[in-house]
Protein backbone atom coordinates (compact mmCIF):
# COMPACT_ATOMS: atom_id res chain seq x y z
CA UNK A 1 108.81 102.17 0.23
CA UNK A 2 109.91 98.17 0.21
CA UNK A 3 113.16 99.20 1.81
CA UNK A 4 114.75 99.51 5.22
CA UNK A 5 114.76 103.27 6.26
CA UNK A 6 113.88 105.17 9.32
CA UNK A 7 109.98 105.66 8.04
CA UNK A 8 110.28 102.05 7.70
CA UNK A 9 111.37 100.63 11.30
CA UNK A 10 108.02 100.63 12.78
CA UNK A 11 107.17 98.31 9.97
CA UNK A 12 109.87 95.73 10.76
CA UNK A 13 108.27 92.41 12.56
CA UNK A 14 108.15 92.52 16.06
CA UNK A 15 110.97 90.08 16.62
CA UNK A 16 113.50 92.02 14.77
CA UNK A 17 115.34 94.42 17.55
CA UNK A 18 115.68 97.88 16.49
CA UNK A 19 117.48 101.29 17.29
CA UNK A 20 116.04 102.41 21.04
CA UNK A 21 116.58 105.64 20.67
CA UNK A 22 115.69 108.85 18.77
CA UNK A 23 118.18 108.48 15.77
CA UNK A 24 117.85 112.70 15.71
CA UNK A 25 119.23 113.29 18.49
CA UNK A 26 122.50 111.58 17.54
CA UNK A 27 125.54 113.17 17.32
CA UNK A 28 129.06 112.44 16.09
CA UNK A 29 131.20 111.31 18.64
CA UNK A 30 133.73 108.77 16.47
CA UNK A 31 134.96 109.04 12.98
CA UNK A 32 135.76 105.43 11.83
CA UNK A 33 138.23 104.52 8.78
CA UNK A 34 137.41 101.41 7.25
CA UNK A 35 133.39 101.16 7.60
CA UNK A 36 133.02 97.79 6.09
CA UNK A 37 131.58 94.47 7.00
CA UNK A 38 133.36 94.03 10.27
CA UNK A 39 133.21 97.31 11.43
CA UNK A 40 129.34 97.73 11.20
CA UNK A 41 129.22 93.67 12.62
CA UNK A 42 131.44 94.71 15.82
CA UNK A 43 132.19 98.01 17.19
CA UNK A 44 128.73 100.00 15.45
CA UNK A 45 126.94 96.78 17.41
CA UNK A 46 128.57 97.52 20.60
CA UNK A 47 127.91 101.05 20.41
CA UNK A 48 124.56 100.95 19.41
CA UNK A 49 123.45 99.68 22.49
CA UNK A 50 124.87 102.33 24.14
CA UNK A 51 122.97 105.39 22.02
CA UNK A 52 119.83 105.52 24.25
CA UNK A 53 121.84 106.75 27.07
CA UNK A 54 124.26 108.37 25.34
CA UNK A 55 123.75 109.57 22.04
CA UNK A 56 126.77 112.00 21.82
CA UNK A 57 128.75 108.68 20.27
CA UNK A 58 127.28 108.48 16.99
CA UNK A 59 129.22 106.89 14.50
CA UNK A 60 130.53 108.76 11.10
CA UNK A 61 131.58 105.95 9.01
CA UNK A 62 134.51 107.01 6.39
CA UNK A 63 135.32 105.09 2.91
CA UNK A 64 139.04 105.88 2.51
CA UNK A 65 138.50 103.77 -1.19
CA UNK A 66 135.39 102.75 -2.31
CA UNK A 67 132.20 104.63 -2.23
CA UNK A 68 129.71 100.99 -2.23
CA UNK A 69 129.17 101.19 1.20
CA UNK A 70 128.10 104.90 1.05
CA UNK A 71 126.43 103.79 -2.33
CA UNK A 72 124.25 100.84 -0.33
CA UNK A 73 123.28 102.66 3.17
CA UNK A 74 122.93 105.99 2.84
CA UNK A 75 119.32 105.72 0.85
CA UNK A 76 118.90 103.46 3.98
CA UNK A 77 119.22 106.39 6.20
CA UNK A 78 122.79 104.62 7.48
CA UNK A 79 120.95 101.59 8.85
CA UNK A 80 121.71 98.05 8.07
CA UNK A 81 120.64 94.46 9.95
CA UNK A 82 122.96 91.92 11.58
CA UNK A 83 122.00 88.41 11.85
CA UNK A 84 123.74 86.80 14.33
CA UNK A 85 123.59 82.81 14.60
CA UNK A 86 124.82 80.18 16.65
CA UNK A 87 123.27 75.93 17.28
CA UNK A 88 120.42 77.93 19.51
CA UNK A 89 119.61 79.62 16.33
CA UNK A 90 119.61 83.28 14.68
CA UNK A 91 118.85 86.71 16.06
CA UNK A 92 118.35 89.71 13.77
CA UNK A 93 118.86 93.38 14.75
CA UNK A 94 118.72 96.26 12.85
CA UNK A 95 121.57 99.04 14.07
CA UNK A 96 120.83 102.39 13.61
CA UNK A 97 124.74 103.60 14.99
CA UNK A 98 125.56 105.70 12.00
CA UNK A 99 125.32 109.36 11.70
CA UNK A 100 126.30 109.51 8.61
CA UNK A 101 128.64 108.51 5.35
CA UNK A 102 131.77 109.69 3.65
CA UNK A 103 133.74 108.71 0.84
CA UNK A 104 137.47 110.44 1.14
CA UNK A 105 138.52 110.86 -2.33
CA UNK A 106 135.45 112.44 -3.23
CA UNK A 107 135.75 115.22 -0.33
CA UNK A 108 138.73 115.05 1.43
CA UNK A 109 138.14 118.69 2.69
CA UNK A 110 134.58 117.50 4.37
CA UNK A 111 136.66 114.66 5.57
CA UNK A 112 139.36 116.91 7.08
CA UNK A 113 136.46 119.62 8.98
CA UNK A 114 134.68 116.38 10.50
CA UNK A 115 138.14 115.28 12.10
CA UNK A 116 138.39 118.96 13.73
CA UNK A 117 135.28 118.86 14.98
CA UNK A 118 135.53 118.97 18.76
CA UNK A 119 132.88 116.47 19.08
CA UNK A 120 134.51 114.15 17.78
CA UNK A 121 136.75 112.22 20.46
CA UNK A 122 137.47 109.17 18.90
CA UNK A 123 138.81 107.71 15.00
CA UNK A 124 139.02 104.26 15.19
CA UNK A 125 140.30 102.16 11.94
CA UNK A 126 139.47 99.05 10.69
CA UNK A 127 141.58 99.04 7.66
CA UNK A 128 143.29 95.37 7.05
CA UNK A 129 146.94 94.98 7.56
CA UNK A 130 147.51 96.32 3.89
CA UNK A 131 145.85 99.86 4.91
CA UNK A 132 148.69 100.90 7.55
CA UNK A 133 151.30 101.39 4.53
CA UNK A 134 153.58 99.21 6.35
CA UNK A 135 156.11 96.34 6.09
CA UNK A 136 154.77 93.55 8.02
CA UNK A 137 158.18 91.79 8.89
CA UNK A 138 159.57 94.98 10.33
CA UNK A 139 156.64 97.13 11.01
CA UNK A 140 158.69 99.82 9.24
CA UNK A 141 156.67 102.48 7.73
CA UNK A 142 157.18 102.05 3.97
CA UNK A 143 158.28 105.69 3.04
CA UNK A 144 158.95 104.52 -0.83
CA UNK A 145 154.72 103.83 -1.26
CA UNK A 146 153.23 106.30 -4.19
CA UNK A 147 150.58 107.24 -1.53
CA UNK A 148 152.38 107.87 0.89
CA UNK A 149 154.74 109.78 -0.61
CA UNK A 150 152.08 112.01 -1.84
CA UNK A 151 150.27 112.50 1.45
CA UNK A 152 153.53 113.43 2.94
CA UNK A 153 153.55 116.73 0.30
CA UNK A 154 149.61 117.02 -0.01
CA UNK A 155 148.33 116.25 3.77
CA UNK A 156 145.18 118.27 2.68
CA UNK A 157 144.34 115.43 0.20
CA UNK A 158 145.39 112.27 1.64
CA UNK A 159 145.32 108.72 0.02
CA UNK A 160 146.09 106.66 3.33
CA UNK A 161 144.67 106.03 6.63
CA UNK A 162 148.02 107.21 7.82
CA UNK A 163 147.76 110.81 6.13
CA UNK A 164 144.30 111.24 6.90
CA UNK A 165 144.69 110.80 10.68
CA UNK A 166 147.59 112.96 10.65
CA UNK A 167 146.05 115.55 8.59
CA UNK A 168 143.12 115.67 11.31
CA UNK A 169 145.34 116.01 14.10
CA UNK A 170 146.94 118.17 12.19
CA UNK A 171 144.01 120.70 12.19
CA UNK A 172 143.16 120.43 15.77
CA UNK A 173 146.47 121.26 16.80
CA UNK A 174 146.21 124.72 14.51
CA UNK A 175 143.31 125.15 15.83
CA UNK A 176 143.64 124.30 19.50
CA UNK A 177 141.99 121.72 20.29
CA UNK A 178 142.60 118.66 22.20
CA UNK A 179 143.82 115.57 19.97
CA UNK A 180 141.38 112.54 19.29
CA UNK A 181 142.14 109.36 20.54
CA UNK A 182 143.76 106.90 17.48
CA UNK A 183 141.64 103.73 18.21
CA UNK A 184 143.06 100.65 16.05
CA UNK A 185 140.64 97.69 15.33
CA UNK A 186 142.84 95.75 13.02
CA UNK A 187 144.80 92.31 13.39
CA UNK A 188 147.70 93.60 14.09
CA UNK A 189 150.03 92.48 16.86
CA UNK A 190 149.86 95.84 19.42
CA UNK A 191 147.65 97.07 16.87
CA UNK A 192 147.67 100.72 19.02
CA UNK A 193 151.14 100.88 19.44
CA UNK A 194 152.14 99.75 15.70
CA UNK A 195 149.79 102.64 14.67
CA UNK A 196 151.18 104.94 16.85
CA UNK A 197 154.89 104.66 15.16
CA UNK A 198 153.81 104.67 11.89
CA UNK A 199 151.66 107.89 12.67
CA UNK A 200 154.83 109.46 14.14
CA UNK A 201 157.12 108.40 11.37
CA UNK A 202 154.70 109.89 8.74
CA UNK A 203 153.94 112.94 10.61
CA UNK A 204 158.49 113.42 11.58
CA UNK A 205 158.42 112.73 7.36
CA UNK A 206 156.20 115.49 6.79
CA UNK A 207 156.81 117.95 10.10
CA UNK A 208 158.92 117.23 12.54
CA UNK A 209 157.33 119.80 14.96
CA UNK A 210 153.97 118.01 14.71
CA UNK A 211 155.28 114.61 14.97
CA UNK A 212 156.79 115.93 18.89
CA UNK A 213 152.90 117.32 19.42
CA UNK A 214 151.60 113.88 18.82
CA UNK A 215 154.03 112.01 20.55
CA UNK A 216 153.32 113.75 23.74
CA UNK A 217 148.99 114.23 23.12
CA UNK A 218 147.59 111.65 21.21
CA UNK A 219 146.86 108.22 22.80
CA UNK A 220 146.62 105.09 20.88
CA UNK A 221 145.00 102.60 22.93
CA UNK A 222 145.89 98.58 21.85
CA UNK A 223 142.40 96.71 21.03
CA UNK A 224 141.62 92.72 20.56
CA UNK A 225 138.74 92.27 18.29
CA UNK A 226 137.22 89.00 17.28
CA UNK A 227 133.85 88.10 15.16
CA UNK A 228 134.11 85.85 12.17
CA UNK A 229 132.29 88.54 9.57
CA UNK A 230 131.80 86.20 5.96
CA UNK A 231 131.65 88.77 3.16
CA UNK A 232 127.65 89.48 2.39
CA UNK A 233 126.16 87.52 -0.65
CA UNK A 234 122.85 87.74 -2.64
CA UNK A 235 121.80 85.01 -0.63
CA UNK A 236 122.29 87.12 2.26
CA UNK A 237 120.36 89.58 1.20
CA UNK A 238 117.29 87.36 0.43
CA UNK A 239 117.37 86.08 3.63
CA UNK A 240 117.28 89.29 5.49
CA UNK A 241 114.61 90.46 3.11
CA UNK A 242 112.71 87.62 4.49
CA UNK A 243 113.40 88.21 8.05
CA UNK A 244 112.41 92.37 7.74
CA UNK A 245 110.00 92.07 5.11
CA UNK A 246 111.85 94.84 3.47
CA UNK A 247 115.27 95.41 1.43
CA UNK A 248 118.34 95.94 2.70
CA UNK A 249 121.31 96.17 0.04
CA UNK A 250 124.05 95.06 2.50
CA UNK A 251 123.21 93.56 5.64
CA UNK A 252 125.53 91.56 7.66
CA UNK A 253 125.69 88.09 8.64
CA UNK A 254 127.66 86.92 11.27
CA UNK A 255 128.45 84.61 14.35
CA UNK A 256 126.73 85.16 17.70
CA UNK A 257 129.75 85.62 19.36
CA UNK A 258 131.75 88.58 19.98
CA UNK A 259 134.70 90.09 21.83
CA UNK A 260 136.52 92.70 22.27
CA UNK A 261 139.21 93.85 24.48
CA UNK A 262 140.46 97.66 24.71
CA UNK A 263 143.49 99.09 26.35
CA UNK A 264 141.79 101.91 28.78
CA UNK A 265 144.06 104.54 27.54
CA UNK A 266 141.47 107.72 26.34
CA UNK A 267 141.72 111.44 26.78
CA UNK A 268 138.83 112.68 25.85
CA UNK A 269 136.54 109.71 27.40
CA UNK A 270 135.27 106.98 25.75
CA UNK A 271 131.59 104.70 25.48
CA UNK A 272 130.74 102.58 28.11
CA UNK A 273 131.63 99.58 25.96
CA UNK A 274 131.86 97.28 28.94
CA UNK A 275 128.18 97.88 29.22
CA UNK A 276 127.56 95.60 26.24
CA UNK A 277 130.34 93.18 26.66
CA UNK A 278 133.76 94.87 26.12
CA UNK A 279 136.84 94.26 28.15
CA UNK A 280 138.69 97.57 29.23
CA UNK A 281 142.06 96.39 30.61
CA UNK A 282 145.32 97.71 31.41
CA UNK A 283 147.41 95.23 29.20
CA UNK A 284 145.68 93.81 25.62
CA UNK A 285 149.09 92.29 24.75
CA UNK A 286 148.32 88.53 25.75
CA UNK A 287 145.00 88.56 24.33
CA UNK A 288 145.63 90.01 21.49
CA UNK A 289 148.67 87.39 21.24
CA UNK A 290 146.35 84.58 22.17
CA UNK A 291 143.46 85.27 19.04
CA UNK A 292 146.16 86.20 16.70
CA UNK A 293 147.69 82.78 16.75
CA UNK A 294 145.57 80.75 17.71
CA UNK A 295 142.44 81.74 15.83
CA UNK A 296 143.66 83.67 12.87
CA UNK A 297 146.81 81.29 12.10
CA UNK A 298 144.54 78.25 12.46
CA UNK A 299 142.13 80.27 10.57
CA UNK A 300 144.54 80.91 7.76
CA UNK A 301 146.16 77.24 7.36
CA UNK A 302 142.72 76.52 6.85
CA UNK A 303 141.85 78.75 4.37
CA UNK A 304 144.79 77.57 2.15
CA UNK A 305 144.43 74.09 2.49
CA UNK A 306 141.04 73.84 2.41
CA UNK A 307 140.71 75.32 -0.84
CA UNK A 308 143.24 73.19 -2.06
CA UNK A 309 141.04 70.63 -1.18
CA UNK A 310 138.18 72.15 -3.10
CA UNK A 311 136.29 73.69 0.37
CA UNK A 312 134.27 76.66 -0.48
CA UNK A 313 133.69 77.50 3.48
CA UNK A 314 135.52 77.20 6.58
CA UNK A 315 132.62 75.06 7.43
CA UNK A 316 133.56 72.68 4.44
CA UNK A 317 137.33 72.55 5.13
CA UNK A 318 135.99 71.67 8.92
CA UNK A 319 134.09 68.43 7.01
CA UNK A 320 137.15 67.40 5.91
CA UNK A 321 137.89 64.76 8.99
CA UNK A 322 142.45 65.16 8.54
CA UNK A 323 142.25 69.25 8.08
CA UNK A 324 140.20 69.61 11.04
CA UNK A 325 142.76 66.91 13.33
CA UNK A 326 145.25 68.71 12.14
CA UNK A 327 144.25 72.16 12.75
CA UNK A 328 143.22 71.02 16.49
CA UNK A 329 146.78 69.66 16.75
CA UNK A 330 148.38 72.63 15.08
CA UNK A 331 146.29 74.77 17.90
CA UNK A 332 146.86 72.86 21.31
CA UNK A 333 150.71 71.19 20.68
CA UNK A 334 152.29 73.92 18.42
CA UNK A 335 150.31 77.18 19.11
CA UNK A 336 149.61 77.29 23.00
CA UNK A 337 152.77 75.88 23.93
CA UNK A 338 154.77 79.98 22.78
CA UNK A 339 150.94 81.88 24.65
CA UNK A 340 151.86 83.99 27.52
CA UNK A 341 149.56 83.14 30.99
CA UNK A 342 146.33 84.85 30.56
CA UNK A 343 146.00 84.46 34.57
CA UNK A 344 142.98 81.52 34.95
CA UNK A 345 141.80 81.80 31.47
CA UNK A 346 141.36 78.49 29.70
CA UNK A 347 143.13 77.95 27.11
CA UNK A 348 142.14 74.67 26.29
CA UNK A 349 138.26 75.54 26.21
CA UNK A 350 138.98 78.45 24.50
CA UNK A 351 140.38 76.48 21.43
CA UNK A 352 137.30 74.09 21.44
CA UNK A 353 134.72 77.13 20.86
CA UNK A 354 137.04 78.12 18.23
CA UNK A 355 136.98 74.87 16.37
CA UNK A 356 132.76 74.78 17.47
CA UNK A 357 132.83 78.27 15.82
CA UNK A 358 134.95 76.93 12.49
CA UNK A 359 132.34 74.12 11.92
CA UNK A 360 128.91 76.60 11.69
CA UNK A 361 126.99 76.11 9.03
CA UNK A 362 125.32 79.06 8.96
CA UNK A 363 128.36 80.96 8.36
CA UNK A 364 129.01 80.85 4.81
CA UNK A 365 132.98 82.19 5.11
CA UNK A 366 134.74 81.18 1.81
CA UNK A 367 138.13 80.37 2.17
CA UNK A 368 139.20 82.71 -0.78
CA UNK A 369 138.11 85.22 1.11
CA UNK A 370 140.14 84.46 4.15
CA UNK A 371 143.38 83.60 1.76
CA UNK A 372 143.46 86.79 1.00
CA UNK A 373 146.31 89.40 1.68
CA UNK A 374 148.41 86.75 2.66
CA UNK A 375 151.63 88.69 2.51
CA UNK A 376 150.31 90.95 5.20
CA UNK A 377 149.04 88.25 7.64
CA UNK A 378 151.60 85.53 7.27
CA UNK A 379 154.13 87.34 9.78
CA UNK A 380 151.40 88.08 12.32
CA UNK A 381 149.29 84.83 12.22
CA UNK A 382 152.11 82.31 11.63
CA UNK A 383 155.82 83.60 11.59
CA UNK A 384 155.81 84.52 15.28
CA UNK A 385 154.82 81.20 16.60
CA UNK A 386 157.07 79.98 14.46
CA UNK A 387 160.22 82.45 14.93
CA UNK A 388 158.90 81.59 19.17
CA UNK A 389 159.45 77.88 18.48
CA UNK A 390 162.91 78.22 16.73
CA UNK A 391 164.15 79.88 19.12
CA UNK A 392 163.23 76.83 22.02
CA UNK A 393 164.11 74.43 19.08
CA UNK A 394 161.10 73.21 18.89
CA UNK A 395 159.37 71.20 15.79
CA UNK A 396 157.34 73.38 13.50
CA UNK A 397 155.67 70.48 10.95
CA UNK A 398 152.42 71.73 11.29
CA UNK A 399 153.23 75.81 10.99
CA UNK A 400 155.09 75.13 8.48
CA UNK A 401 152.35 73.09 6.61
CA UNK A 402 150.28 76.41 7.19
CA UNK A 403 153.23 78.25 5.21
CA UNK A 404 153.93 75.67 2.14
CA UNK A 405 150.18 75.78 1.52
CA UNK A 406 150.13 79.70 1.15
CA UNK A 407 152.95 78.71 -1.19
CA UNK A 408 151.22 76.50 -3.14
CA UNK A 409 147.77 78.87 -3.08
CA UNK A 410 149.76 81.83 -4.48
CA UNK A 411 150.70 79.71 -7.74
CA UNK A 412 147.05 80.34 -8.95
CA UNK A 413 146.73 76.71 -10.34
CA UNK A 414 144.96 74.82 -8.08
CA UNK A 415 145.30 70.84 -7.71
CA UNK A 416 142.85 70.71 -10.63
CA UNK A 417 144.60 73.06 -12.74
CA UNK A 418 141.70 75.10 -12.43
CA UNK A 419 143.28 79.06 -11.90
CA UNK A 420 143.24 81.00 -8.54
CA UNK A 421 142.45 84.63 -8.29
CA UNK A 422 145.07 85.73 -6.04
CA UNK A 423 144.17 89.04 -3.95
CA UNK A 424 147.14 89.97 -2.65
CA UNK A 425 149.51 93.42 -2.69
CA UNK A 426 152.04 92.05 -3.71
CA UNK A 427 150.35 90.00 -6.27
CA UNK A 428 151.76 90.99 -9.50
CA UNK A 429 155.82 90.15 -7.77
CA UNK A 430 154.14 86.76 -6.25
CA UNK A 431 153.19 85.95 -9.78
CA UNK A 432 156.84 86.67 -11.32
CA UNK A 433 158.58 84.52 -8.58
CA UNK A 434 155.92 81.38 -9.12
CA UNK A 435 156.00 81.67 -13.06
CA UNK A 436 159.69 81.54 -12.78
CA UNK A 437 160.56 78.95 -10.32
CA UNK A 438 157.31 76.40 -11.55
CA UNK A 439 155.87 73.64 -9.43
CA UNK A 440 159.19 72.82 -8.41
CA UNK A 441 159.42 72.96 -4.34
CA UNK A 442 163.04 72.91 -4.52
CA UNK A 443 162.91 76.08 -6.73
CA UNK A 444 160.11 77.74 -5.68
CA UNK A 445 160.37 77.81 -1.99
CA UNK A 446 163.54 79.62 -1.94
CA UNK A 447 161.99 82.01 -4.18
CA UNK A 448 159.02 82.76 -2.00
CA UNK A 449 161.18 83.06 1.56
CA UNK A 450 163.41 85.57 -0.64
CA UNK A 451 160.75 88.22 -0.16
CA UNK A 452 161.81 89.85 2.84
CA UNK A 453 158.90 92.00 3.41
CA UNK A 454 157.24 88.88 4.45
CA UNK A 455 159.77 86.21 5.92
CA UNK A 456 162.51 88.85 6.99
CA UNK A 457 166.28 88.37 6.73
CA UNK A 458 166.55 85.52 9.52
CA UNK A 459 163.65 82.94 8.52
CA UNK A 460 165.01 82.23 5.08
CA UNK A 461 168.56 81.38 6.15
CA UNK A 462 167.83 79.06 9.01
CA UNK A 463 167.54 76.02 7.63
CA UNK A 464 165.42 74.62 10.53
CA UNK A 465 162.43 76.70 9.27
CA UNK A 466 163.01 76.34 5.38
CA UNK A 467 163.35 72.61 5.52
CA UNK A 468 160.15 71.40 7.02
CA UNK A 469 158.56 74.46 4.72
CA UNK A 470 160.07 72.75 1.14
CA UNK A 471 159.81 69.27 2.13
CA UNK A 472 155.95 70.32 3.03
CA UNK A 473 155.75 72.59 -0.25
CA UNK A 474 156.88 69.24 -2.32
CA UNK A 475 154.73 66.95 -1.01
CA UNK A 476 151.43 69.68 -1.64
CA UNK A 477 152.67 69.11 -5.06
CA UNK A 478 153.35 65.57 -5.17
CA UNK A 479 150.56 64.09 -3.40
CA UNK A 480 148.18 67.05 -2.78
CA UNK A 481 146.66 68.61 0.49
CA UNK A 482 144.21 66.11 1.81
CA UNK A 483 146.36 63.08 1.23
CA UNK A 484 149.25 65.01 2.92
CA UNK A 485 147.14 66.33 6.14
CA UNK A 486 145.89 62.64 6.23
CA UNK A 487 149.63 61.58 6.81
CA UNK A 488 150.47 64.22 9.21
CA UNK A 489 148.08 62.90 11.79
């Protein structure tokens, strides 16, 4: 066999790092919603190293839409590579953290036993902003959602990650048994305690009783995650089939760096993450504050403008010599000035590895890829800072450029005239409101900031945020993004 199994490691090349530990003596420990790129790049990595000691944390990896992942690893025996590379170079590992795969809508009964298993101690998510069914200006669950609604009447067969934790918990309390921690992964600001309310909204929609059992049991710990994951390509896979000198459908490229910071908030224990690199702290708020704007809002205004420039990569938007001044500036006068004291931390060397980070070559990120969902990360990566700013009357020229070029991206005309494939939940109203109000700034911007799921009801009638956003918006359309970042510095 010319692909990567378990009768297969002790084939792999010596410098590959593999799975120290007897992968049969795993067990399941954590079921995880969401097992796709990032998850098996970041918390399967840091628990992997963990398995020889302790293999009672194994790793159950749930598909809540799509079975491709299932489809890819399981003839793999669950294990995949990650090639992690940096200017000293690139390492390759193969993780063997997976006990197993599981695609919801095709068993949601198997599903529901594994999450009353009392083994299990932990369900983590790693779901996007989309997957917590939630408006991302309020944080409001939304209760109107098809899904929702269903799982609400039909917990046994839940559609969400929201009815299939709450189904689980569900079953332990009938049954007795202690709840799971609820272990968010996801960029949300306090990921753990946004997941927490929405949980308890759902469960008060669907029994009030259960909703009071939760509230007082189940702890939902607040996580910072960060590892820039690009989306696996062909490419990809040739080049790990060179490195293993076997096949692996979908292994996982990535940066060498990682972090991760957890809330130490667990009742029924936890890994020893710390022991390969984690942060357990009492308070994730500041860091989780800190990546969110200053990493994934640069990341985003990036995205936007740099495929309005015609940038494939982050890597290509960081060639372009005004986006990457701006994005610095946007970072260290607009962004750090609203960050909370992280008590000695610096700031100002943090943003430098980010920008190091945003010009690897090796890390083929498109910016499509990053662009998309922008409904759901707008509020979280650039409306705070901005709403922060506002509020000290501060100038917002750069944020706002971040904003007007999601504007102009979710036309789906580029500069060229070449079409866009939006990816976005709210795609099919984003294309209504641009088809109506044209490439007209003056028309289309108040169109856009009308969409209160996104801007809210205070952003679109203060005219010191939508001014700077339309003149922006009509100068992306006059004179185009690189001409217009070249001005702005």
């Amino acid at each position: 066999m010319n692909r990567l199994c378990n009768a297969a490691l002790s084939r792999l090349p010596a410098l590959i790092e593999r799975p120290a530990y007897d992968r049969t003596r795993m067990t399941t420990g954590i079921v995880h919603l969401g097992i796709g790129a990032f998850q098996r790049a970041h918390q399967a990595v840091y628990t992997d190293a963990l398995l020889a000691d302790d293999p009672s944390w194994g790793i159950l990896g749930v598909s809540l839409r799509s079975p491709d992942t299932r489809d890819a690893l399981a003839p793999q025996d669950g294990l995949y590579s990650v090639s992690a590379t940096d200017d000293r170079g690139t390492g390759c590992r193969v993780i063997g953290a997976l006990t197993g795969l599981i695609v919801a809508p095709e068993d949601p009964a198997l599903l529901g036993e594994r999450l009353a298993d009392p083994a299990v101690r932990i369900v983590s998510t790693t779901v996007t902003e989309k997957g917590y069914s939630h408006d991302p200006a309020t944080g409001a669950l939304r209760e109107d959602d098809p899904d929702i609604r269903h799982d609400v009447r039909h917990i046994d067969r839940p559609r969400t990650t929201l009815g299939t934790i709450v189904g689980g918990l569900k079953r332990r309390r009938n049954a007795g048994l202690a709840p799971f921690t609820v272990l968010a992964c996801d960029n949300l600001p306090s990921n753990g305690h946004t997941l927490r309310s929405l949980v308890l909204r759902f469960a008060e929609l669907h029994d009030p009783d259960l909703s009071r059992w939760i509230a007082g049991e189940v702890r939902f710990p607040s996580t910072m995650v960060d590892r820039i994951v690009p989306a696996t390509t062909d490419a990809d896979r040739a080049v790990a089939k060179y490195a293993l000198g076997l096949e692996d459908a979908w292994p996982i490229m990535t940066e060498r760096f990682s972090q991760w910071v957890i809330e130490d908030d667990f009742n029924l224990g936890r890994p020893e993450w710390d022991r390969s690199g984690a942060q357990f702290v009492r308070d994730v708020a500041p860091y989780e504050l800190m990546k969110l704007r200053l990493l994934n809002g640069s990341h985003s205004t990036l995205a936007y403008l740099g495929y309005l420039m015609g940038a494939e990569t982050v890597a290509d938007a960081m060639n372009e010599p005004a986006l990457a001044r701006l994005v610095e500036e946007l970072m260290r006068l607009e962004v750090t000035p609203t960050l909370p004291s992280l008590g000695g931390f610096d700031l100002a060397a943090y943003r430098a590895s980010l920008l190091e980070r945003f010009r690897n070559p090796s890390l083929r990120h498109r910016t499509w890829q990053i662009a998309m969902d922008g409904s759901q990360k707008l509020p979280q990566r650039l409306l705070g800072t901005i709403r922060d700013r506002l509020a000290q009357g501060l100038p917002i020229d750069r944020l706002a450029l971040g904003v007007a070029a999601w504007m102009r991206y979710v036309t789906g005309i580029d500069e060229k005239q070449k079409p866009i494939d939006v990816r976005d939940p709210l795609a099919s109203r984003l294309k209504a409101l641009t088809e109506a109000a044209g490439p007209i700034a003056s028309r289309l911007a108040p169109a856009l900031l009308s969409i209160k799921e996104i801007f809210g009801s205070d952003l679109p009638t203060n005219p010191a945020f939508t001014a700077p956003v339309e003149a922006a918006l009509d100068r992306l359309f006059r004179i185009g993004a690189r001409d217009l970042c070249g001005q702005m510095i």
